[in-house]
N, C-alpha and C. Protein backbone atom coordinates (compact mmCIF):
# COMPACT_ATOMS: atom_id res chain seq x y z
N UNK A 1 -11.90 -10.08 12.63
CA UNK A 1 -12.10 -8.64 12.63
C UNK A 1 -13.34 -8.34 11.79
N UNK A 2 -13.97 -7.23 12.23
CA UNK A 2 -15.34 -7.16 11.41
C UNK A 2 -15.20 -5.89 10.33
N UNK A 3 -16.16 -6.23 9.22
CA UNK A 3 -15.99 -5.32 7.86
C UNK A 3 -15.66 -3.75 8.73
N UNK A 4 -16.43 -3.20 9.74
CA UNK A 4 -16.30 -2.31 9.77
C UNK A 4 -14.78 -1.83 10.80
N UNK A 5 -14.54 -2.83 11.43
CA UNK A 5 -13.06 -2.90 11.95
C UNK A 5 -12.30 -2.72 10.82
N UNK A 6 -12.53 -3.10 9.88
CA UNK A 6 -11.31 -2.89 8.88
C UNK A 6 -11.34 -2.06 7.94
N UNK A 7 -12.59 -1.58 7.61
CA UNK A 7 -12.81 -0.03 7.01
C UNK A 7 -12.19 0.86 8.11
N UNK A 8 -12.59 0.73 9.60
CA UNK A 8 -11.23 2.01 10.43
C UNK A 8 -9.94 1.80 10.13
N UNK A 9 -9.45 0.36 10.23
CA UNK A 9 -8.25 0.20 9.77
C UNK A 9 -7.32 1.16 8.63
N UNK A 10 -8.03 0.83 7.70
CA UNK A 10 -7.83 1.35 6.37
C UNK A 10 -7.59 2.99 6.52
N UNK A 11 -8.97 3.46 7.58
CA UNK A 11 -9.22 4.87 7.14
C UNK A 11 -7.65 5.27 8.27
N UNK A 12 -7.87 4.87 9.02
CA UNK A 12 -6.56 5.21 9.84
C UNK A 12 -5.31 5.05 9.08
N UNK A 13 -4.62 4.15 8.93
CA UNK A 13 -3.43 3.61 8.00
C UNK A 13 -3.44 4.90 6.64
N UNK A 14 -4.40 5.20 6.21
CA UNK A 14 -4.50 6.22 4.86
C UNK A 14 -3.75 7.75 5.71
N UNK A 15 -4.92 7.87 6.71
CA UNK A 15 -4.68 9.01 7.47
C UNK A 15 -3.31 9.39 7.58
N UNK A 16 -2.45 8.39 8.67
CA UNK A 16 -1.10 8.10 8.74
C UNK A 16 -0.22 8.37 7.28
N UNK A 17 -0.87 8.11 6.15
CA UNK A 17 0.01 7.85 5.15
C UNK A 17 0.38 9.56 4.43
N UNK A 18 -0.73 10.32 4.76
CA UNK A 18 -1.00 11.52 4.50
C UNK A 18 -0.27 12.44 5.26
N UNK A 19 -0.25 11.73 6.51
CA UNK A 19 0.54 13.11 7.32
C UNK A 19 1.95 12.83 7.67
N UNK A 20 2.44 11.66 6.64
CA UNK A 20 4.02 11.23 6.67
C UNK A 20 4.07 12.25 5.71
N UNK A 21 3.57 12.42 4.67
CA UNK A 21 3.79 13.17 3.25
C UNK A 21 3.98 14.44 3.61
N UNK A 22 3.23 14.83 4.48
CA UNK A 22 3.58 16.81 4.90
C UNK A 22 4.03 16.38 6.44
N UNK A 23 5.34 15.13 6.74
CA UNK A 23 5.48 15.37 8.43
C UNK A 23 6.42 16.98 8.76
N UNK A 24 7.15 17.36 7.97
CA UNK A 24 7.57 18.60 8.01
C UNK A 24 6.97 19.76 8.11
N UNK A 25 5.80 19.76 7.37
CA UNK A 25 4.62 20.71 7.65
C UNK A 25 4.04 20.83 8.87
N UNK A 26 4.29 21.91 9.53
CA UNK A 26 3.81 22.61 11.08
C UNK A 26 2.14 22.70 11.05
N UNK A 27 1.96 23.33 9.72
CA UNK A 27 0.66 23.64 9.75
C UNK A 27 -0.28 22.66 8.80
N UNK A 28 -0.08 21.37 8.72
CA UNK A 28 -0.83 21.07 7.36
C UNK A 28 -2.64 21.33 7.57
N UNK A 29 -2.96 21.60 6.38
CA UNK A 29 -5.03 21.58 6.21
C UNK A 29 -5.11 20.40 5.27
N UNK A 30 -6.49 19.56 5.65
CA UNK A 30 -6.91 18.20 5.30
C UNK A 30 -7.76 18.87 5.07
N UNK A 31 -8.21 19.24 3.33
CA UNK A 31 -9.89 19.58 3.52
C UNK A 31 -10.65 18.04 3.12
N UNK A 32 -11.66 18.33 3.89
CA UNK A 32 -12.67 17.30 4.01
C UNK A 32 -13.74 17.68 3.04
N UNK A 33 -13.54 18.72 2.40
CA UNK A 33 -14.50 19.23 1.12
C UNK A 33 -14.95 18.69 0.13
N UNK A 34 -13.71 18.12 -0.45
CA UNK A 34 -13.52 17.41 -1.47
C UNK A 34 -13.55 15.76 -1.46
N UNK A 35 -14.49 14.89 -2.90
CA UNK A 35 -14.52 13.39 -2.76
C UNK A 35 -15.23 13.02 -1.91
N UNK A 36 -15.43 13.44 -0.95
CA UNK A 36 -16.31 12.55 -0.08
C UNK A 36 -18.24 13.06 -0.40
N UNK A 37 -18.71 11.75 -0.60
CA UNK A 37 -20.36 11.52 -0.80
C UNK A 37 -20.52 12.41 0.15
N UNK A 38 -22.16 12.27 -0.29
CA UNK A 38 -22.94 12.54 0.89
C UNK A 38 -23.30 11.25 1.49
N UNK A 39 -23.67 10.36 1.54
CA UNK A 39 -23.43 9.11 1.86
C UNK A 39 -22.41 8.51 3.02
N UNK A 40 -21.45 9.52 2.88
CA UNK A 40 -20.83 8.42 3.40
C UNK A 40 -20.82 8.76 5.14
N UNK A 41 -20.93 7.73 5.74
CA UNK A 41 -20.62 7.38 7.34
C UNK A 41 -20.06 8.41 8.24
N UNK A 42 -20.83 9.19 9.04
CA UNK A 42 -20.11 10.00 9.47
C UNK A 42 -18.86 9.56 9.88
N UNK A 43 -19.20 8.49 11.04
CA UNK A 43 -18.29 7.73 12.21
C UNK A 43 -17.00 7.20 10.96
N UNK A 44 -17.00 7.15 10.16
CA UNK A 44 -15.50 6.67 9.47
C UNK A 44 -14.87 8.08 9.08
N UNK A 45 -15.49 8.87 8.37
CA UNK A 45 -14.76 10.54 8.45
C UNK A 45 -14.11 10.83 10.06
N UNK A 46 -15.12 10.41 11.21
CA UNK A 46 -14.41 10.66 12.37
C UNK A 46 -12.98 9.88 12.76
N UNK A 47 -13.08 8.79 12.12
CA UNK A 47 -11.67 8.19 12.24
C UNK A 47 -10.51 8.45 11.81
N UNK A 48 -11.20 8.68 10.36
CA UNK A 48 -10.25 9.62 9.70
C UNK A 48 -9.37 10.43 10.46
N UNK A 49 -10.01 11.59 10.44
CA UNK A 49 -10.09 13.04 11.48
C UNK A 49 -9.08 12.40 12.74
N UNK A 50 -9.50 11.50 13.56
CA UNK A 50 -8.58 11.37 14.73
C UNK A 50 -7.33 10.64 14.22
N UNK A 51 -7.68 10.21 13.46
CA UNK A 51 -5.73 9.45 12.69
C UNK A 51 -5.24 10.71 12.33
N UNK A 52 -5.71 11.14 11.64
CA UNK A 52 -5.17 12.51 11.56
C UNK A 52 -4.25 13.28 12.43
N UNK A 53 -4.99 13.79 13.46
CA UNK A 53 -4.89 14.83 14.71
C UNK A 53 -4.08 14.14 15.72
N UNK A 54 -4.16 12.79 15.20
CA UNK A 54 -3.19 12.01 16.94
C UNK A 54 -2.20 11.42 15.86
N UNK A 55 -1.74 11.64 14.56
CA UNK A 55 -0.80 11.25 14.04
C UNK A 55 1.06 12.02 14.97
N UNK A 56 0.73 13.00 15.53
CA UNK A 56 2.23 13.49 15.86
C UNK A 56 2.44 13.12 17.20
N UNK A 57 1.49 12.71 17.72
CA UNK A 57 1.82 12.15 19.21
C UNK A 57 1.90 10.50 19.18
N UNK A 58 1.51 9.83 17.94
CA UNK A 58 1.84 8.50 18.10
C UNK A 58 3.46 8.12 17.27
N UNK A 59 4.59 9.53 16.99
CA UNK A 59 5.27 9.26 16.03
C UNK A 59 7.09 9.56 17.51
């Protein structure tokens, strides 16, 4: 698997871990405001973001 295969890994698996914590929450907000560089990778915030958003249809 390559470094950056497993940085999605990670960012996904986190994602997941976040939206077990509010799965009761109808409405949860992820701000993306906060902690993150400027630096950093768009394309891994986007992974983020879709672990996120496809967390209730993969459950």
């Amino acid at each position: 698997m390559s470094s950056l295969a497993k940085i999605f890994n990670v960012l996904k698996k986190q994602g997941q871990k976040v939206r077990r914590q509010f799965k009761d929450d109808t409405n949860p907000i992820f701000n993306l405001g906060h902690h993150i560089a400027p630096d950093v990778n768009p394309a891994n915030i986007a992974v983020l973001v879709e672990a996120l958003h496809n967390f209730r249809s993969s459950q």
